[in-house]
N, C-alpha and C. Protein backbone atom coordinates (compact mmCIF):
# COMPACT_ATOMS: atom_id res chain seq x y z
N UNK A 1 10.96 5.42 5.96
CA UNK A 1 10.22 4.27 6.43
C UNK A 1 9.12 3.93 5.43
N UNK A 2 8.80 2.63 5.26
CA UNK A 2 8.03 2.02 4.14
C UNK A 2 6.67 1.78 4.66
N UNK A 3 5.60 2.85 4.71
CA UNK A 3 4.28 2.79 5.11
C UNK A 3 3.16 1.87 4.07
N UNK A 4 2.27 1.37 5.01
CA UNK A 4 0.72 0.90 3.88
C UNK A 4 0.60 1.74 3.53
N UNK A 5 0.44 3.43 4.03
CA UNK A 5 -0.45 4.29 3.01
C UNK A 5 0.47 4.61 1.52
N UNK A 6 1.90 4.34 1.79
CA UNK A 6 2.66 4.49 0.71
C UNK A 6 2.40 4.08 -1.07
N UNK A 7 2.32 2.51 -0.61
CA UNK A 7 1.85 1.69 -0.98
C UNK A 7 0.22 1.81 -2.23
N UNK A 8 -0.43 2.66 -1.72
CA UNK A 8 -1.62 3.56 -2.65
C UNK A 8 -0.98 4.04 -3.53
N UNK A 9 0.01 4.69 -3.88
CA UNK A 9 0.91 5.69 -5.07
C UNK A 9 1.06 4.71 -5.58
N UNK A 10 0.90 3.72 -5.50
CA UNK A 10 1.38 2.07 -6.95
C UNK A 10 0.48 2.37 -7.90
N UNK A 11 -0.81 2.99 -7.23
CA UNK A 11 -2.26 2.79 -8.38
C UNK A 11 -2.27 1.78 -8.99
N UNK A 12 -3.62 1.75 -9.27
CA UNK A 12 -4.63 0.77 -9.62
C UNK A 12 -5.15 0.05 -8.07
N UNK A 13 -5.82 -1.18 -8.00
CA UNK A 13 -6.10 -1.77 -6.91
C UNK A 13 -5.15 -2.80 -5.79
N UNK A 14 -4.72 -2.36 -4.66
CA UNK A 14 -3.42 -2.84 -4.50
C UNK A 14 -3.89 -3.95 -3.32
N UNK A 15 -2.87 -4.92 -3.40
CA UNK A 15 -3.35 -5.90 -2.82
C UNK A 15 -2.45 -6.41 -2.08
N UNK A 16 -2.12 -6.81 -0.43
CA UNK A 16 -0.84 -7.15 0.24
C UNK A 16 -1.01 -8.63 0.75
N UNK A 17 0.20 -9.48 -0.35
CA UNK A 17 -0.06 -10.93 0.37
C UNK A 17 0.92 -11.13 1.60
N UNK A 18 0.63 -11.26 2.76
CA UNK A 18 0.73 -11.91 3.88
C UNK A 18 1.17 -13.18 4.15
N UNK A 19 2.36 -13.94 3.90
CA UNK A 19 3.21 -14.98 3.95
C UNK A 19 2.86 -15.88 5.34
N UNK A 20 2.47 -15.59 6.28
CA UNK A 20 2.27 -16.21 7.40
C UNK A 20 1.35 -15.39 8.76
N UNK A 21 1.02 -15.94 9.77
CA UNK A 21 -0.22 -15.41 10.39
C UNK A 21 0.45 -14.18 11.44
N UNK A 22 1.85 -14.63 11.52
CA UNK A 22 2.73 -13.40 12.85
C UNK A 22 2.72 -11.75 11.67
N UNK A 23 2.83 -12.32 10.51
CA UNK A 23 3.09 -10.46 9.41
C UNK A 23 1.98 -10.03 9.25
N UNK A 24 0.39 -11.15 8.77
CA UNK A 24 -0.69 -10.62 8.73
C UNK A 24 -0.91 -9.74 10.28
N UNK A 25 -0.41 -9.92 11.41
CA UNK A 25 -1.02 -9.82 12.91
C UNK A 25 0.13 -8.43 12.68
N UNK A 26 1.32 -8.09 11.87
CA UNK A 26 1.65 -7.52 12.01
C UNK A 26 1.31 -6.37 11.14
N UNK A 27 0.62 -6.52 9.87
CA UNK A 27 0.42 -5.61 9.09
C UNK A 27 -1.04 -5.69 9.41
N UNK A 28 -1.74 -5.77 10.05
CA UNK A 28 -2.57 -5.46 10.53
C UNK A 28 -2.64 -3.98 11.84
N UNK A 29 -1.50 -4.71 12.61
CA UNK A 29 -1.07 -3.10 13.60
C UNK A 29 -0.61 -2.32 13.01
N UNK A 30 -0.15 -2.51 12.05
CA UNK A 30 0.75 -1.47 11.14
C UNK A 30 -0.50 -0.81 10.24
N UNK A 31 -1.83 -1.39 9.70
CA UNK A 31 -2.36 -0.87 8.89
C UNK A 31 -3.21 0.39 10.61
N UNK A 32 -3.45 -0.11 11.26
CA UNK A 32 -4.38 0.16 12.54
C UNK A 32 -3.52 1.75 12.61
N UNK A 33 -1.95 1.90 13.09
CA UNK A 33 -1.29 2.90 13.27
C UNK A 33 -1.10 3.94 12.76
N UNK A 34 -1.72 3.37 10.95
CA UNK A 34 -1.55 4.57 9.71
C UNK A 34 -3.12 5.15 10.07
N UNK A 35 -4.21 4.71 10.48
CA UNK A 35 -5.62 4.95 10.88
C UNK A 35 -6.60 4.05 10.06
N UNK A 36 -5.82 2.63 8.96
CA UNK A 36 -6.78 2.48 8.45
C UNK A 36 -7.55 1.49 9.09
N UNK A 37 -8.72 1.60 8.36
CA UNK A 37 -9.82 0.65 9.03
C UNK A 37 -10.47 0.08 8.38
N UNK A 38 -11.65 -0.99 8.77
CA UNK A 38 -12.32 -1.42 7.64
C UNK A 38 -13.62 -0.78 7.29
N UNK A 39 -14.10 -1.34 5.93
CA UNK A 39 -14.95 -0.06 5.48
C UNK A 39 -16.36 0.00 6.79
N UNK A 40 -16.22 -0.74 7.82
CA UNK A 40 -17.52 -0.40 8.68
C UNK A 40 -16.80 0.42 9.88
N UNK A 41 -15.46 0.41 10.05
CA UNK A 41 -15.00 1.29 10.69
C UNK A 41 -14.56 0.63 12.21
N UNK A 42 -14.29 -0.84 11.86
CA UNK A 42 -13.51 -2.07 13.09
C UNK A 42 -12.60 -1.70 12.92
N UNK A 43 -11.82 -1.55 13.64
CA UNK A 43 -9.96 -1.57 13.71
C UNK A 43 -9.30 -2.67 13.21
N UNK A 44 -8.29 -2.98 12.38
CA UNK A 44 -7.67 -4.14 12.04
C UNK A 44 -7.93 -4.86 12.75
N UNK A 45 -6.83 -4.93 14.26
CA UNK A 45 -6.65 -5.33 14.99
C UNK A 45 -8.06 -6.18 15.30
N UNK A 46 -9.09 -5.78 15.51
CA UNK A 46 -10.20 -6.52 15.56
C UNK A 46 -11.12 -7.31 14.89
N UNK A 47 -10.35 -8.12 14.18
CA UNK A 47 -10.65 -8.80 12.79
C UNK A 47 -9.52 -9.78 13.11
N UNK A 48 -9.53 -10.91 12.61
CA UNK A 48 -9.29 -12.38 11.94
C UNK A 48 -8.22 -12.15 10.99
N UNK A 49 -7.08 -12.50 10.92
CA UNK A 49 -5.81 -11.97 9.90
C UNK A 49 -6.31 -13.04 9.15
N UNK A 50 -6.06 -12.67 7.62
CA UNK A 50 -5.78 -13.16 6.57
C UNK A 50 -4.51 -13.45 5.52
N UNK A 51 -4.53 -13.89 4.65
CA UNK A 51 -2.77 -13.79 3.89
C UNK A 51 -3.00 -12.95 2.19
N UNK A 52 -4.00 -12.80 2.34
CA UNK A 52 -4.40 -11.30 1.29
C UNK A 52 -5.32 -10.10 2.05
N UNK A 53 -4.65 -9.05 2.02
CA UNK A 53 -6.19 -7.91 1.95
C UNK A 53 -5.88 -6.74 0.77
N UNK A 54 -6.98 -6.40 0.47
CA UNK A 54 -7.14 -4.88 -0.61
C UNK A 54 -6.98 -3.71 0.41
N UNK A 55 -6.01 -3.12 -0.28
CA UNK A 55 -6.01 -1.48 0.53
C UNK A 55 -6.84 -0.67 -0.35
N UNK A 56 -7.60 0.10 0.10
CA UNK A 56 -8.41 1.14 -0.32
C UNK A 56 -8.03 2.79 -0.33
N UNK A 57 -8.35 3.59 -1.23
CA UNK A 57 -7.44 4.90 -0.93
C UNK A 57 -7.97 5.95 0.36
N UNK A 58 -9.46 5.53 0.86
CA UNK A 58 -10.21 6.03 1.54
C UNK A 58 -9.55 5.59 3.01
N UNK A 59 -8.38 4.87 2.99
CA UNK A 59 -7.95 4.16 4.02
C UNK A 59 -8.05 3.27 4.98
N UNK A 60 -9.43 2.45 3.79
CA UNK A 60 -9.88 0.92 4.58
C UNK A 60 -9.37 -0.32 4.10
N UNK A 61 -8.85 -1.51 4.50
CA UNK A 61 -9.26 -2.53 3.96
C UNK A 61 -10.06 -3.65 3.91
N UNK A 62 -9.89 -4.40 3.07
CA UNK A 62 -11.15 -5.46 3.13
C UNK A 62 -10.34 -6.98 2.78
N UNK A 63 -11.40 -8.14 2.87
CA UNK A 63 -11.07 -8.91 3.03
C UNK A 63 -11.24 -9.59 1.27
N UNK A 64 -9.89 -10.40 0.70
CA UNK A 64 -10.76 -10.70 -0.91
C UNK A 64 -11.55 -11.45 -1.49
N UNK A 65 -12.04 -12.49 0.03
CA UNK A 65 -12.81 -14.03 -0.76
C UNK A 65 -12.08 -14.52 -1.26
N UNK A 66 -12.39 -15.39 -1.72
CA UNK A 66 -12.83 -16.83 -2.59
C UNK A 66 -12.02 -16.08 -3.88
N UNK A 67 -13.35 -15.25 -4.86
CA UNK A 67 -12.49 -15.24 -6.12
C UNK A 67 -11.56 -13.99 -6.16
N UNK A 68 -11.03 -13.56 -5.06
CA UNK A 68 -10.23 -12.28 -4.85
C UNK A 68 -8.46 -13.46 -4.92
N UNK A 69 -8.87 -14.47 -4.49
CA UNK A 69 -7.82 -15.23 -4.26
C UNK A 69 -7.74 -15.89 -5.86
N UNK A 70 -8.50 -16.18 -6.48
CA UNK A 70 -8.31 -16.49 -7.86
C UNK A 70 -7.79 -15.42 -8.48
N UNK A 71 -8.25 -14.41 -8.42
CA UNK A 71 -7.78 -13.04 -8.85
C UNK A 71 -6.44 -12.82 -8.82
N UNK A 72 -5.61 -13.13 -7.47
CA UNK A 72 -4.64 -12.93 -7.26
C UNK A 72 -3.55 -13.68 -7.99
N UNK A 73 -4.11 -14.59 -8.02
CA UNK A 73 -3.42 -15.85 -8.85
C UNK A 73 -3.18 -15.56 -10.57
N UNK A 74 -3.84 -14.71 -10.99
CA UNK A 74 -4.28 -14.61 -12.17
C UNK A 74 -4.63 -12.95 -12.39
N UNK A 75 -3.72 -12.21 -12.07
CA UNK A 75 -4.01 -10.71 -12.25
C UNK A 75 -4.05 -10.25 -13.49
N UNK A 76 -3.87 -10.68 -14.79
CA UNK A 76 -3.63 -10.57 -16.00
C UNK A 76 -5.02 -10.76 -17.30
N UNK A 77 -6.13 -11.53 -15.86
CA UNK A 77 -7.31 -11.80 -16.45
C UNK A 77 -8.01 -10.97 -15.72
N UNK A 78 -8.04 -10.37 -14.76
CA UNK A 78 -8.73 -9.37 -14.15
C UNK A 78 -9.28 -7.90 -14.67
N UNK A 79 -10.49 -7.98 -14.73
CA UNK A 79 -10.88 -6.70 -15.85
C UNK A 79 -11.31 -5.68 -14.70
N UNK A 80 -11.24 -4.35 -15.19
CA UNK A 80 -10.91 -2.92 -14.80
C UNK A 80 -9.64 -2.63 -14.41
N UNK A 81 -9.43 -1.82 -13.43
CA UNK A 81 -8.49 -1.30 -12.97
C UNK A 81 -7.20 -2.39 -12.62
N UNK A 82 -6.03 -2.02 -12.99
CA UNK A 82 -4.95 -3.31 -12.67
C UNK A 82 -4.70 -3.60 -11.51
N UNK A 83 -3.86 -4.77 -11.19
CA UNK A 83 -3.94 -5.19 -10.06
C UNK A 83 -2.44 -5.26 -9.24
N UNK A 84 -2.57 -4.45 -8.41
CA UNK A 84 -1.19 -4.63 -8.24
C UNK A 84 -0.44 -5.50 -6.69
N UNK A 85 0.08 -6.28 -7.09
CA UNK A 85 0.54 -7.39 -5.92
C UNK A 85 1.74 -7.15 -5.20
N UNK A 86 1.29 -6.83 -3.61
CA UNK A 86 2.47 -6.75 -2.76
C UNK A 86 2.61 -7.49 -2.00
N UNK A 87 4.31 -8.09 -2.13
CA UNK A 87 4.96 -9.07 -1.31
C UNK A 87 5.01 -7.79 0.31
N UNK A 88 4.37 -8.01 1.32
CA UNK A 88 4.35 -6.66 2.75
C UNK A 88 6.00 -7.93 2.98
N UNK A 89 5.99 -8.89 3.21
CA UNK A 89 7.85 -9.55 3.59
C UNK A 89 8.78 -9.02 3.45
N UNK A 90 8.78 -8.74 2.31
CA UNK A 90 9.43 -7.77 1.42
C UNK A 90 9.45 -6.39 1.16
N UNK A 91 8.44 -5.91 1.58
CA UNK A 91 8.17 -4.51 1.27
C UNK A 91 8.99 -3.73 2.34
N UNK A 92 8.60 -5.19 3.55
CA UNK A 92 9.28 -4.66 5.30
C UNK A 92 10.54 -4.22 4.81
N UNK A 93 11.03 -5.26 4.57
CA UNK A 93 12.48 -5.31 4.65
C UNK A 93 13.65 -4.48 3.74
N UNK A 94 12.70 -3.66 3.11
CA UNK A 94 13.22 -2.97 2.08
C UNK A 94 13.50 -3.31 0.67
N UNK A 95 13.54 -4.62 0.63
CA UNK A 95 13.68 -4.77 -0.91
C UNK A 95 12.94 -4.37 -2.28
N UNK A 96 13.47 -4.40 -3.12
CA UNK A 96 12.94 -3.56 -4.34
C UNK A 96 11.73 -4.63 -4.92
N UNK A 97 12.30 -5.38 -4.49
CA UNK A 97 11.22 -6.66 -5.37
C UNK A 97 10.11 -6.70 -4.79
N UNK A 98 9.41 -6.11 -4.20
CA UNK A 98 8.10 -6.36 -3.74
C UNK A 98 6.92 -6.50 -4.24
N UNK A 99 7.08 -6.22 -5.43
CA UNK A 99 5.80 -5.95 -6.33
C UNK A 99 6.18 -7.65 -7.29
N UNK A 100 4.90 -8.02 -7.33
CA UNK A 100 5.02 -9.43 -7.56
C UNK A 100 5.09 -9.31 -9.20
């Protein structure tokens, strides 16, 4: 089975885009079930879905803004650590292509 915490072994900073508001609502329970939370310690579930979040290795995530979404767009200009982009649509469903 294809877990969020899996998903950390990509290394560098990993990032899951969310195609529509029913997968965010779903990878949100799904992040909630692995234990992660956000860094103040709300449950997914109790938060506002988005169609990007950062997974953290400490097992929180967060939300990316404004230029987290430029970022995304443009991972190649992003300085430090790389960036790595996950299709979660895809990741569900097993396909290999998930990594953008």
């Amino acid at each position: 089975m294809r877990t969020i915490t899996n998903l950390l072994s990509l290394g560098g900073r990993v990032w899951v885009y969310l195609s529509s508001t029913a997968l965010a609502k779903t990878f949100l329970k799904n992040a909630e079930d692995e234990g992660f939370t956000f860094g103040d310690g709300i449950k997914p579930t109790e938060r506002r879905t988005s169609d990007i979040f950062a997974l953290n290795p400490e097992l929180t995530i967060h939300y990316v803004g404004y230029m987290g979404h430029l970022a995304f767009q443009s991972p190649d200009h992003v300085i430090g650590e790389p960036l790595t982009r996950v299709d979660y649509e895809k990741y569900l469903a097993g396909r290999d292509d998930y990594v953008f």
